[in-house]
Protein backbone atom coordinates (compact mmCIF):
# COMPACT_ATOMS: atom_id res chain seq x y z
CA UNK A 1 110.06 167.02 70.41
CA UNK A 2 110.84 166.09 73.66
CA UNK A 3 109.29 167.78 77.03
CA UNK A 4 111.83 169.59 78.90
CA UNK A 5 111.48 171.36 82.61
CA UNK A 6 112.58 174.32 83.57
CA UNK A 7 112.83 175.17 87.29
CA UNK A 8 113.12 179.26 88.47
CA UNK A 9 112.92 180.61 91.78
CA UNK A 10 110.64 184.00 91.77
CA UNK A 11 112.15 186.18 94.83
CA UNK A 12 109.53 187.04 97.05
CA UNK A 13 107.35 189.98 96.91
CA UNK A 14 107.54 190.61 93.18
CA UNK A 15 104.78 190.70 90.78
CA UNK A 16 104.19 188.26 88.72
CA UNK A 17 102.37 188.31 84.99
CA UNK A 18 101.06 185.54 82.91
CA UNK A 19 99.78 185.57 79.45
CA UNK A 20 98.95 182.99 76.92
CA UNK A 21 97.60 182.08 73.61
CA UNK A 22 98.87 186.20 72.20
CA UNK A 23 98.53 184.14 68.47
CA UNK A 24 99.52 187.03 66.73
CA UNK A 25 98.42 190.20 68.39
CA UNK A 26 101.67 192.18 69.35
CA UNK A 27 99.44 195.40 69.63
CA UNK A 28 97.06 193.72 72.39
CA UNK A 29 100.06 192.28 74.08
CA UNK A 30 102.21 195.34 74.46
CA UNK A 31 99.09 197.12 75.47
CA UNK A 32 98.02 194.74 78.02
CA UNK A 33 101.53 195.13 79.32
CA UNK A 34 101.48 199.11 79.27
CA UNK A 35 97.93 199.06 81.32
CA UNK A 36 99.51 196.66 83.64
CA UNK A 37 102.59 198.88 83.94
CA UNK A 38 105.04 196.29 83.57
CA UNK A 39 108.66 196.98 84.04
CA UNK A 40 112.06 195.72 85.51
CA UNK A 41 110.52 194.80 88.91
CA UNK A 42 108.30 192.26 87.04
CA UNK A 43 108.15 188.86 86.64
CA UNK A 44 106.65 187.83 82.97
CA UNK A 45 105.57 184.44 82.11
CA UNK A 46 104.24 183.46 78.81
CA UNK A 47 102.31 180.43 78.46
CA UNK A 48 103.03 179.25 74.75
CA UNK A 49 100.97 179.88 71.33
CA UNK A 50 102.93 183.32 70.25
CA UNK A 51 102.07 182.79 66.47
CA UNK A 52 99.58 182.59 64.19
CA UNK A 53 95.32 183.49 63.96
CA UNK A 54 96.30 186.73 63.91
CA UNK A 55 98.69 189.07 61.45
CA UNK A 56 101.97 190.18 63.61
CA UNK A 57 102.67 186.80 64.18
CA UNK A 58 106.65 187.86 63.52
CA UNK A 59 105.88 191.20 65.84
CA UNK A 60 104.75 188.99 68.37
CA UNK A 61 108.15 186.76 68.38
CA UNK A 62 110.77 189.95 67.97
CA UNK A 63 108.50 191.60 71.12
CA UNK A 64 108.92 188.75 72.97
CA UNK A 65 112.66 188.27 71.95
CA UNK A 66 113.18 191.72 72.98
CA UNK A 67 111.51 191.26 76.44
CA UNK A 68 113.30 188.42 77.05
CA UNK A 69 116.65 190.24 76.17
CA UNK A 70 115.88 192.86 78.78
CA UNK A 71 113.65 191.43 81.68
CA UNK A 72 112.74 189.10 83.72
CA UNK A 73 110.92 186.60 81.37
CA UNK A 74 109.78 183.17 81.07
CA UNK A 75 108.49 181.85 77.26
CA UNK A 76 107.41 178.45 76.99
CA UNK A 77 106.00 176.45 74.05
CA UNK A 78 102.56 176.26 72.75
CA UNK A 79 101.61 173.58 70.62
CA UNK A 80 100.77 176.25 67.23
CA UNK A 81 104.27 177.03 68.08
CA UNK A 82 105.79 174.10 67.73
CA UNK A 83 103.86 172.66 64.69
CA UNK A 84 104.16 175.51 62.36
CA UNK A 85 108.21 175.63 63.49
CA UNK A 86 108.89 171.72 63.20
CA UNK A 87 107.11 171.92 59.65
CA UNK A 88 109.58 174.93 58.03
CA UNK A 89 112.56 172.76 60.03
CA UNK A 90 111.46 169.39 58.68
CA UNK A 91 113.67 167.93 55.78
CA UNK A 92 110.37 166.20 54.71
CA UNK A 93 108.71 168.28 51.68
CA UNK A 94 105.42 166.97 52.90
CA UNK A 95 105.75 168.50 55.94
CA UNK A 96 106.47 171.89 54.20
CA UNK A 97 103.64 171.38 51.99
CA UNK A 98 101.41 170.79 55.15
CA UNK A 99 101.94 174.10 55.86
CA UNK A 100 101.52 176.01 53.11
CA UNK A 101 97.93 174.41 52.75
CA UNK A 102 97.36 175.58 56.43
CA UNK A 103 98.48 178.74 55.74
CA UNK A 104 96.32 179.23 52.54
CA UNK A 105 92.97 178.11 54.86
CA UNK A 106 94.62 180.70 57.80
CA UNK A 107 94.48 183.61 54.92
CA UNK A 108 91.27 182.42 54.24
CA UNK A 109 89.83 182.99 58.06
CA UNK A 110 92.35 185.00 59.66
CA UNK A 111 93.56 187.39 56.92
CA UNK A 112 97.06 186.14 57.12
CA UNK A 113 99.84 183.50 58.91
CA UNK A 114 103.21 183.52 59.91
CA UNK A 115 104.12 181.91 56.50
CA UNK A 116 102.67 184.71 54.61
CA UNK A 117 104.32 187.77 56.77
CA UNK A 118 107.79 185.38 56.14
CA UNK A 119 107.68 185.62 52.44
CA UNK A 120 105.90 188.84 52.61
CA UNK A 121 109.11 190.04 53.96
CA UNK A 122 111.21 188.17 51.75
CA UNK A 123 109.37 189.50 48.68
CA UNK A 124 107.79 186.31 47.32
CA UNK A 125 104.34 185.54 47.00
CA UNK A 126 102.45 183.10 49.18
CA UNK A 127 100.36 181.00 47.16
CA UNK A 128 99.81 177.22 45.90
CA UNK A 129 101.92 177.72 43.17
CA UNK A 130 105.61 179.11 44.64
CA UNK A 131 108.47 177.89 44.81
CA UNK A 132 108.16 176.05 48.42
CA UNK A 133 111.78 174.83 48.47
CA UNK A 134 113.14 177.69 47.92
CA UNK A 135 110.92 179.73 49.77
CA UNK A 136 111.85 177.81 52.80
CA UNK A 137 115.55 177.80 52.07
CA UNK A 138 114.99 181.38 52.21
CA UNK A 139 112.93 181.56 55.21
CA UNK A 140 115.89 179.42 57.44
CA UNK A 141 118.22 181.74 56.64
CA UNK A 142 116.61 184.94 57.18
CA UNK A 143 114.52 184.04 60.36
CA UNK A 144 117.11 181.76 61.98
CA UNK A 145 116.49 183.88 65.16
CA UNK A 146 112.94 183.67 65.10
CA UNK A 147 112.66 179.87 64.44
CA UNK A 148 115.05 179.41 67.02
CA UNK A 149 113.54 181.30 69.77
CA UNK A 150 110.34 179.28 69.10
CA UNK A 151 111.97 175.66 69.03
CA UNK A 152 114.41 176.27 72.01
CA UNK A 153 111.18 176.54 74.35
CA UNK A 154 111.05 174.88 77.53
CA UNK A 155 107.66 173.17 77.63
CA UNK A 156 107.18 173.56 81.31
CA UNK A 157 108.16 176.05 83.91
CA UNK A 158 108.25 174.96 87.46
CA UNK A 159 108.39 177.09 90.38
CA UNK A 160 108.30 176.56 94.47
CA UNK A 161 104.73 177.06 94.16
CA UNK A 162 103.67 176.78 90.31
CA UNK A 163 103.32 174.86 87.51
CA UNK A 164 103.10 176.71 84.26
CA UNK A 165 102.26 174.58 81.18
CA UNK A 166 100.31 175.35 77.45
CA UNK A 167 97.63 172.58 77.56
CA UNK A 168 98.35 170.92 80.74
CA UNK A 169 99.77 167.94 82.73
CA UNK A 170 98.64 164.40 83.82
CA UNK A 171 100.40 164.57 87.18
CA UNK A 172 103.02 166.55 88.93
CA UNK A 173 105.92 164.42 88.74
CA UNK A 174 107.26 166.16 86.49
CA UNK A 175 110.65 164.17 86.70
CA UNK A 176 108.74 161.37 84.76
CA UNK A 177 107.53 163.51 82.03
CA UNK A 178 110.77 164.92 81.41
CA UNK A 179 111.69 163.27 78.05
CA UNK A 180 108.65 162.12 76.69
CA UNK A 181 106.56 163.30 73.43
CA UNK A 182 105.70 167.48 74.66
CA UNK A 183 102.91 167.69 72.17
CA UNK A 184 99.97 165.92 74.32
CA UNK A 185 101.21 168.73 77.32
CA UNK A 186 100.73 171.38 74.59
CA UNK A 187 97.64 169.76 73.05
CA UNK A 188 95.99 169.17 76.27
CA UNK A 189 92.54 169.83 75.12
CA UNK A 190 89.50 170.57 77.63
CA UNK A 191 92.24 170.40 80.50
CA UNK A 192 90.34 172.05 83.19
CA UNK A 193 87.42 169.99 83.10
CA UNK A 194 89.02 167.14 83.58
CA UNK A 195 92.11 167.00 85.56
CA UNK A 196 92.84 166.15 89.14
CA UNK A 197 93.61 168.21 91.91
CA UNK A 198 97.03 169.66 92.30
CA UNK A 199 98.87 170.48 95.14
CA UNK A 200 100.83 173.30 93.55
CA UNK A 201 99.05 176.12 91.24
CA UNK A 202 99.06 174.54 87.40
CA UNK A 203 98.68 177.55 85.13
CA UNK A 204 97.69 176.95 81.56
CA UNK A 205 96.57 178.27 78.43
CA UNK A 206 95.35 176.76 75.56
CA UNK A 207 91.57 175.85 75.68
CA UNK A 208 89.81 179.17 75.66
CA UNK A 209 87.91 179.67 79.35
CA UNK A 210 85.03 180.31 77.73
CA UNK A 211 84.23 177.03 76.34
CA UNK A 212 84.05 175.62 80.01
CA UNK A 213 81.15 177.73 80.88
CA UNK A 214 77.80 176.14 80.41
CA UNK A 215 75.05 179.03 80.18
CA UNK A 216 76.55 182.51 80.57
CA UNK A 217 80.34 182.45 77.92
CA UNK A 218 82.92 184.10 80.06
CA UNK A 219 86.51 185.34 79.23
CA UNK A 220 88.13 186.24 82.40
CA UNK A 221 90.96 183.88 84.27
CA UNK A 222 89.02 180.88 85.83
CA UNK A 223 90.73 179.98 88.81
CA UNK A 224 89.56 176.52 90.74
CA UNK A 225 91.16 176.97 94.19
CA UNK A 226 89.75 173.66 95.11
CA UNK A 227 91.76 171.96 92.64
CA UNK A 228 94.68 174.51 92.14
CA UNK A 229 94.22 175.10 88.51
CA UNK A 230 94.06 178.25 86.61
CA UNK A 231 93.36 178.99 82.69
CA UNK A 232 93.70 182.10 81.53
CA UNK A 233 92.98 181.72 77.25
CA UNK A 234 90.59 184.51 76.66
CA UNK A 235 90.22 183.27 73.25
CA UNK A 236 92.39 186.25 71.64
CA UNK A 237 92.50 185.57 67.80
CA UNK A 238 90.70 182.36 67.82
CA UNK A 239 87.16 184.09 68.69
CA UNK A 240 85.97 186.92 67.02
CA UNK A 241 84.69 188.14 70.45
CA UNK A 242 88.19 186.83 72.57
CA UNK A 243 90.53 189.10 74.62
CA UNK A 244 93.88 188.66 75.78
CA UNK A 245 94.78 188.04 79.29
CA UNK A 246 97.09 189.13 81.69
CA UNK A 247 97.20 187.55 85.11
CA UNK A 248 98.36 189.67 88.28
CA UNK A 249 99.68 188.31 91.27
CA UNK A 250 101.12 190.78 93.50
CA UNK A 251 104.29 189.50 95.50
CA UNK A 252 103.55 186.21 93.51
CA UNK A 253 100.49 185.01 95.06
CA UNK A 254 97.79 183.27 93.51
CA UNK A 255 95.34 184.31 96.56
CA UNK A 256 95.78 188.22 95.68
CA UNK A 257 94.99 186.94 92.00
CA UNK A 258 93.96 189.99 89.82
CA UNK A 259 93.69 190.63 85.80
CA UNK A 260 93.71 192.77 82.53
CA UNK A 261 92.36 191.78 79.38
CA UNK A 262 92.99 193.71 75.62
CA UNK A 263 90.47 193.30 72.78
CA UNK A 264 89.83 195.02 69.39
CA UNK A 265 86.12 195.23 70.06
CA UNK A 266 85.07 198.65 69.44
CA UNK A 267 83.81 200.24 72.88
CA UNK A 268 79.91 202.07 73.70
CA UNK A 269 78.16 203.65 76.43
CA UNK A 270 75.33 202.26 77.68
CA UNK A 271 72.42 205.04 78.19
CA UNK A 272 69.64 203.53 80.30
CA UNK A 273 69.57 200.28 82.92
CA UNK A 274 68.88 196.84 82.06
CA UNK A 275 68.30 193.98 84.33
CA UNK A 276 69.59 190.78 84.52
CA UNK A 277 67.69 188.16 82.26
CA UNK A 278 68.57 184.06 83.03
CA UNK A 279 70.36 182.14 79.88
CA UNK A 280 68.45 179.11 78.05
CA UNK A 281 71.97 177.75 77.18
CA UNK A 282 75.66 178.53 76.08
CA UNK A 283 75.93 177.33 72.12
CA UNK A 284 79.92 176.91 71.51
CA UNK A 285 82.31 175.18 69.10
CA UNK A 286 82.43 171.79 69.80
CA UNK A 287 79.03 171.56 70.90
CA UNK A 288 77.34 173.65 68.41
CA UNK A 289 74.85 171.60 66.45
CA UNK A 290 71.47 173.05 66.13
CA UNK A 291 68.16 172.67 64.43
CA UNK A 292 66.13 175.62 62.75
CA UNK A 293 62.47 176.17 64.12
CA UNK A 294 62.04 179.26 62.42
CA UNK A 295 64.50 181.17 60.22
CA UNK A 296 64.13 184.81 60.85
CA UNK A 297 65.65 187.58 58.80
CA UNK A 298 67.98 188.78 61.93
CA UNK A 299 66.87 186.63 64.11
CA UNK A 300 66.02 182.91 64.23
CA UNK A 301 64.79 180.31 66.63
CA UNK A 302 66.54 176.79 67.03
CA UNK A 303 66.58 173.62 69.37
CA UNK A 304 69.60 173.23 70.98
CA UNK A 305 70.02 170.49 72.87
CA UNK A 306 66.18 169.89 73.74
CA UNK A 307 66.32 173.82 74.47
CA UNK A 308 64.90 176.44 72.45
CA UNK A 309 66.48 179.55 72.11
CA UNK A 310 66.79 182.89 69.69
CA UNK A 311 69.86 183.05 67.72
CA UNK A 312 71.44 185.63 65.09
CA UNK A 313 70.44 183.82 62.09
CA UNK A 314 74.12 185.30 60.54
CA UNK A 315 75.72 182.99 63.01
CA UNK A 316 73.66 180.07 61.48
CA UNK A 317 76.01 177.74 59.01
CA UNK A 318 76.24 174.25 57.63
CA UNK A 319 79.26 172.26 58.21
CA UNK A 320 79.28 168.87 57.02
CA UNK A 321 75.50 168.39 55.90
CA UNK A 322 74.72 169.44 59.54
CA UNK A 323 73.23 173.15 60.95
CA UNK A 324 75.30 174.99 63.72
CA UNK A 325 75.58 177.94 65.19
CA UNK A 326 78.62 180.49 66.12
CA UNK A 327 78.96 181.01 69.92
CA UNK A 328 76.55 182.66 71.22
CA UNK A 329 74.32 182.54 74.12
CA UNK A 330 70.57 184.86 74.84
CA UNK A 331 71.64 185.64 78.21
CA UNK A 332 70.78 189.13 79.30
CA UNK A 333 73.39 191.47 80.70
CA UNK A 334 72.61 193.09 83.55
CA UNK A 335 73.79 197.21 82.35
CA UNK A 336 73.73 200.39 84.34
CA UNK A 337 73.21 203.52 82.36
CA UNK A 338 77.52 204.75 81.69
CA UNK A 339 78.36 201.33 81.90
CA UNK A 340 81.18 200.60 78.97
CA UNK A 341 80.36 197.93 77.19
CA UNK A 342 82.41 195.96 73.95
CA UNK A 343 79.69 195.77 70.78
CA UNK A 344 80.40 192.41 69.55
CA UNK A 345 76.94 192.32 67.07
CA UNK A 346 73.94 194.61 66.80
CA UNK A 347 70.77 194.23 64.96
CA UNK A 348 67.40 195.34 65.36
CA UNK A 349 66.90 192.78 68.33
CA UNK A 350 69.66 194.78 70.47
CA UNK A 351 73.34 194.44 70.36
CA UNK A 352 75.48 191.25 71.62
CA UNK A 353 78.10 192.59 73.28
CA UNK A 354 80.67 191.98 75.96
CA UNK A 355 80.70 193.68 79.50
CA UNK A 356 83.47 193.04 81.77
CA UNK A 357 84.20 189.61 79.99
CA UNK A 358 80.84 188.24 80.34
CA UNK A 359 78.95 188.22 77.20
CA UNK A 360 75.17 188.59 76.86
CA UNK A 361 72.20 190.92 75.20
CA UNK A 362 72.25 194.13 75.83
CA UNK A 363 68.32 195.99 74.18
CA UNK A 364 68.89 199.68 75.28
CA UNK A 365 70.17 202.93 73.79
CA UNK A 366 74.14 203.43 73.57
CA UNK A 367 76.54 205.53 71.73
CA UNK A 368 79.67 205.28 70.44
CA UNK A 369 82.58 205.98 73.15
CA UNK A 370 85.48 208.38 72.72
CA UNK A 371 88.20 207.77 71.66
């Protein structure tokens, strides 16, 4: 698919939202949206990567359809978007066949995919032995709405000060992109680390903020102002521990920058202070190879990196005759007695948990919060 540009002017003084990366979470978007009050005054913008990695992967598509209908609201493509949609499109079996075995391995780790709610839907059963002609002859002609929403997105939404974009651009002359294979703009992995400065704001999804943070894993908006580059992926549905984002910027400016995020983490009270203890190191996927010292029955030690560090040996695995670990990191939060905290994890050793989109150790007393 080809990239395509789509310019907008935002009238001054209104607010604008941005969201990415929703995969599948309709709930935690239209609550993100009800926190952040949204309504006809708004500006939405919505970064790509509607579907899948979560199970209202068709909820998310009709909300956003239904936005779009009666708002002010910019979609744009993400690159799970356009794969799963070009593969149920495709007159190549292969390519259908591609995505049934995806699907099966999404069941597998996310409980579901957009495949499965289709023919969930449609009354047939997702599994390696359907009918996949048919069930995609079905599928076109019952979701020709849906699948057109997704593959009629712009991949890049220009503004008189912004860039919005999934994965992220080379350049801003956008002109000469215009045309050219979308997918490496969608698939723009590890963006932030290593593109140039920009003299407008590039906005972008994608690659999960968290996996840019060396010792202390954060999911909040990282904005460089140096550079002019924001990303915003807080990781919702592709880490157990992620949150959506919503980017706030009242009358449109990036300086006034504020945020929301949504999770499914259930919430506690902290009862007595903690202070702040440093991190040995941020263990993450891509760069999560480890080796045992000592295996502990909750707990176990491991050199990471020339570091050693305590681990929760549940997060320990072995993927391709090699040990690694889930992302995690032993950095201490610091916690004031009523402060709310998000339980990600608790064992004997205290409870990993998330406070304010930073995540670290917490070792106190807590109870549950109210509902």
């Amino acid at each position: 698919m080809q990239t395509t540009v789509q310019r907008a002017s935002f009238p001054p003084g209104r607010r604008v939202l941005v969201t990415s990366d929703i995969h599948g979470h309709a709930d935690l978007f239209r609550r993100v949206l009800r926190d952040a009050g949204f309504g006809r005054d708004d500006i939405l913008v919505i970064i790509g990567d509607f579907i899948e990695k979560g199970c209202q992967s068709l909820e998310t598509v009709r909300e956003a359809m239904r936005l779009c209908a009666h708002y002010t609201v910019y979609p744009l493509m993400g690159n799970v978007d356009i794969f799963r949609v070009s593969r149920i499109l495709s007159d190549d079996p292969a390519d259908w066949q591609s995505y049934l075995a995806w699907a099966l391995h999404a069941e597998k780790w996310w409980g579901g995919s957009m495949l499965h709610e289709m023919c969930g839907e449609l009354g047939i059963a997702g599994s390696p032995e359907m009918d996949l002609p048919a069930a995609i002859r079905a599928i076109r002609r019952r979701y020709d709405k849906e699948l057109a929403f997704l593959n009629g997105l712009p991949t890049i939404l220009e503004t008189e000060d912004m860039i919005f974009v999934h994965g992220g651009i080379p350049h801003e002359r956008l002109d000469e992109l215009t045309g050219q294979d979308c997918y490496p703009l969608l698939k723009y992995d590890d963006f932030i680390k290593n593109c140039p400065a920009f003299k407008k704001w590039v906005v972008v999804g994608h690659w999960p903020v968290v996996l840019n943070c060396e010792k202390i894993p954060c999911a909040n908006p990282m904005i460089d102002e140096k550079r002019h580059v924001v990303g915003i992926d807080g990781g919702c549905g592709v880490k157990e521990n992620g949150q959506l984002n919503l980017l706030i910027l009242p009358e449109g400016r990036m300086e006034n920058a504020t945020f929301l995020a949504a999770d499914d983490l259930p919430a506690v009270t902290a009862l007595a202070d903690q202070q702040e203890a440093p991190a040995t190191a941020h263990i993450h996927w891509g760069d999560h190879d480890v080796a045992v010292l000592e295996r502990g029955e909750t707990m176990s030690r491991v050199l990471y990196h020339d570091l050693e560090m305590n681990v929760p040996t549940q997060y320990l695995f072995e993927d391709h005759g090699k040990t690694c670990c889930t992302d995690v990191t032993d950095y201490t939060l610091p916690v004031r007695a009523g402060d709310t905290l998000k339980r990600i994890l608790t064992l004997p050793e205290g409870m990993f948990a998330k406070k304010d989109g930073v995540f670290g150790w917490y070792r106190g007393p807590w109870r549950e919060k109210d509902k």
